[in-house]
Every structure is written in C-alpha cells, then in structure tokens.
C-alpha atoms as a PDB file:
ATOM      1  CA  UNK A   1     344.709 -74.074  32.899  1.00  0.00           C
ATOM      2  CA  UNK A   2     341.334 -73.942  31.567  1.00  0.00           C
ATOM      3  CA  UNK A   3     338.287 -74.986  34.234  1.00  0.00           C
ATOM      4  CA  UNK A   4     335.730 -77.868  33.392  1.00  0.00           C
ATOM      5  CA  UNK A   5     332.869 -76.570  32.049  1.00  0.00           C
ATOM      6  CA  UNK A   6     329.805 -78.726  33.879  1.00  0.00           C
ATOM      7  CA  UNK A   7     326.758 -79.793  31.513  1.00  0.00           C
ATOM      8  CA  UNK A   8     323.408 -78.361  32.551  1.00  0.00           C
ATOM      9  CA  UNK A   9     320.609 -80.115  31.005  1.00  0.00           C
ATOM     10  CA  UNK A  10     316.934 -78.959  30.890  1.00  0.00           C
ATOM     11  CA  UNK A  11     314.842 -80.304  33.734  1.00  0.00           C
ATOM     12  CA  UNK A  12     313.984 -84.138  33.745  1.00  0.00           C
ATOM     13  CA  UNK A  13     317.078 -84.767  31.616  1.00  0.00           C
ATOM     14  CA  UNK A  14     320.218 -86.364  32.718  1.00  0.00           C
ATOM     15  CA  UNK A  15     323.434 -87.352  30.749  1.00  0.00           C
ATOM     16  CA  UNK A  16     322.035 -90.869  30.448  1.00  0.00           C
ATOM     17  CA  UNK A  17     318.906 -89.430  28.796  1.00  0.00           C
ATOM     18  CA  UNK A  18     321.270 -87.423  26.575  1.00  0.00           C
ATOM     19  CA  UNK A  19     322.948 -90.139  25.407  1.00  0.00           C
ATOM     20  CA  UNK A  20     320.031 -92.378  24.609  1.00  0.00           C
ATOM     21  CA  UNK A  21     318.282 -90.105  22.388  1.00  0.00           C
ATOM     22  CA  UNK A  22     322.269 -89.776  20.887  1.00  0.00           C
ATOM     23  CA  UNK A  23     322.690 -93.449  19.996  1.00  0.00           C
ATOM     24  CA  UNK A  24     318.977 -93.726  18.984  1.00  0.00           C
ATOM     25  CA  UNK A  25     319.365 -91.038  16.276  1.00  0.00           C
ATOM     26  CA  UNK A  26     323.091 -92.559  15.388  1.00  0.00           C
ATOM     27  CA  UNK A  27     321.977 -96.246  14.864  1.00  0.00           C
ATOM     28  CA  UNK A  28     319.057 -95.263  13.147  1.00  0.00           C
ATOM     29  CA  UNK A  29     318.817 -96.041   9.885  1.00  0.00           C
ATOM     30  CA  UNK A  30     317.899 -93.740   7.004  1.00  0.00           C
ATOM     31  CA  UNK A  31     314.662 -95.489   6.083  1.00  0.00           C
ATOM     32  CA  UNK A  32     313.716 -95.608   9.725  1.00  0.00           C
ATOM     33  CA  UNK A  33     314.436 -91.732   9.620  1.00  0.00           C
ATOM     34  CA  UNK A  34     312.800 -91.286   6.967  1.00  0.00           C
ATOM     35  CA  UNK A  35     309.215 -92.907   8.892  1.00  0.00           C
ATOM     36  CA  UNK A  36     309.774 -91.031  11.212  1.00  0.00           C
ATOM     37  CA  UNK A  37     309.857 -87.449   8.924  1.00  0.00           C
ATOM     38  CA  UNK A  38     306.759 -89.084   7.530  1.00  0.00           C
ATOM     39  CA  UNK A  39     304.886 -89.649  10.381  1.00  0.00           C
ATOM     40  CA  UNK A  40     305.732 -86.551  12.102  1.00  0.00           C
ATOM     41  CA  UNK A  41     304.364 -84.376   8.399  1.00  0.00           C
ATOM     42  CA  UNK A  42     301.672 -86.510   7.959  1.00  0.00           C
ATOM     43  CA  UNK A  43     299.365 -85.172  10.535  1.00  0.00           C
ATOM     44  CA  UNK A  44     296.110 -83.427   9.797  1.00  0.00           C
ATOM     45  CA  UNK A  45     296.686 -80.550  13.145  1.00  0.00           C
ATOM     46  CA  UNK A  46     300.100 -79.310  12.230  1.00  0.00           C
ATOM     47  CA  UNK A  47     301.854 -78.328   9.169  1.00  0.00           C
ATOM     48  CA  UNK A  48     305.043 -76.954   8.172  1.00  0.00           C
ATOM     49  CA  UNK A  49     305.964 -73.946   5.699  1.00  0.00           C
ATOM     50  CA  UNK A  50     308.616 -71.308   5.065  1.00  0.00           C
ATOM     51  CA  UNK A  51     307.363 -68.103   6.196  1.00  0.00           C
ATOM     52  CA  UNK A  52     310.018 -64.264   6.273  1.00  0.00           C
ATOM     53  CA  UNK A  53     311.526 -64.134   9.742  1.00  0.00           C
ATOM     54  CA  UNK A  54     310.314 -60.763  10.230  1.00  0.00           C
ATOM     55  CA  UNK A  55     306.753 -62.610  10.493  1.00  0.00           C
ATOM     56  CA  UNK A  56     307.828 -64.785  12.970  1.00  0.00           C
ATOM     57  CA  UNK A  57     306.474 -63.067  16.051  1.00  0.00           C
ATOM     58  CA  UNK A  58     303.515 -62.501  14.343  1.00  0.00           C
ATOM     59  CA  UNK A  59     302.688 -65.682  13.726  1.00  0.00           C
ATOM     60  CA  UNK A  60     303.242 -66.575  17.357  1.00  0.00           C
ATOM     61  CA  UNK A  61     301.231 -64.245  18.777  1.00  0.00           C
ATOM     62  CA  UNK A  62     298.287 -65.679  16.281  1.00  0.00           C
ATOM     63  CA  UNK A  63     299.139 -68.911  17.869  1.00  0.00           C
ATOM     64  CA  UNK A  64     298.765 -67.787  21.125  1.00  0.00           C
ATOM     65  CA  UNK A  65     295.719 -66.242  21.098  1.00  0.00           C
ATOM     66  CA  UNK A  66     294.411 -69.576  19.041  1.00  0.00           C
ATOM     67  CA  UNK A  67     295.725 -71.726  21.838  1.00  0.00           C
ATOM     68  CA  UNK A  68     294.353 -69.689  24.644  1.00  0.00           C
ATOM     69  CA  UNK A  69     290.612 -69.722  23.075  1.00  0.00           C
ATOM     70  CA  UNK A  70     291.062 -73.457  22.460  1.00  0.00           C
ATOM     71  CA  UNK A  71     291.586 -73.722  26.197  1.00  0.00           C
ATOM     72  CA  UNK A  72     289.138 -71.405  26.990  1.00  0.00           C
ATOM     73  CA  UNK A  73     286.417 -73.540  24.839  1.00  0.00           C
ATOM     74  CA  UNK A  74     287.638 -76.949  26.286  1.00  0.00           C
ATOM     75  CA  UNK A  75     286.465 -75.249  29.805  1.00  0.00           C
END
C-alpha cells in the first residue's frame, strides 16, 4: 500500500493559490502569452542571455555584490 504523499507549498501559498495561477496559465491564450513574454523582455533594468553554466556562480556573486552597493547607496 503506498502512503499519501501531502503537498507542501512555499510560504503564503495554498492549493487554492496553486490552482489559480494553473487555470490562469491554461485559459490563457497564446497572444495573451505572448504580451506577457513581451512585457516581461521589454524592460530597460533586466535582460536575458545565454551564458556557460560553469559561469553561473560567477555571475551571481557579481550580482550580489551589485545589489548590496545599490542598497548600501539607497541608505
């Protein structure tokens, strides 16, 4: 007999939450998608791009230290 696994869900979420966000993204259509790609890459602060993997904790540490002078400045 094999036991019910319970869901956890990260804090503030709920299976109700879970499922919104689920039908949102499953009656959306693909030109409201689509927007929403748009609007999300549009943005001036942020950018995307394909970088090796074995840069990857490089480039968050750079990040860090960018985001803890920002915060540092904002003081």
């Amino acid at each position: 007999m094999k036991k019910k696994v319970k869901n956890q869900f990260p804090p503030g979420w709920d299976e109700a939450r879970v499922r919104r966000v689920i039908d949102y993204y499953e009656t959306q259509t693909e030109d409201e998608a689509f927007a929403e790609d748009e609007a999300v890459f549009s943005g001036r602060h942020h950018t995307l791009m394909e970088v090796p993997a074995d840069l990857v904790p490089i480039i968050r540490e750079l990040i860090a230290k960018h985001e803890q002078h920002e915060d540092s400045e904002a003081r």
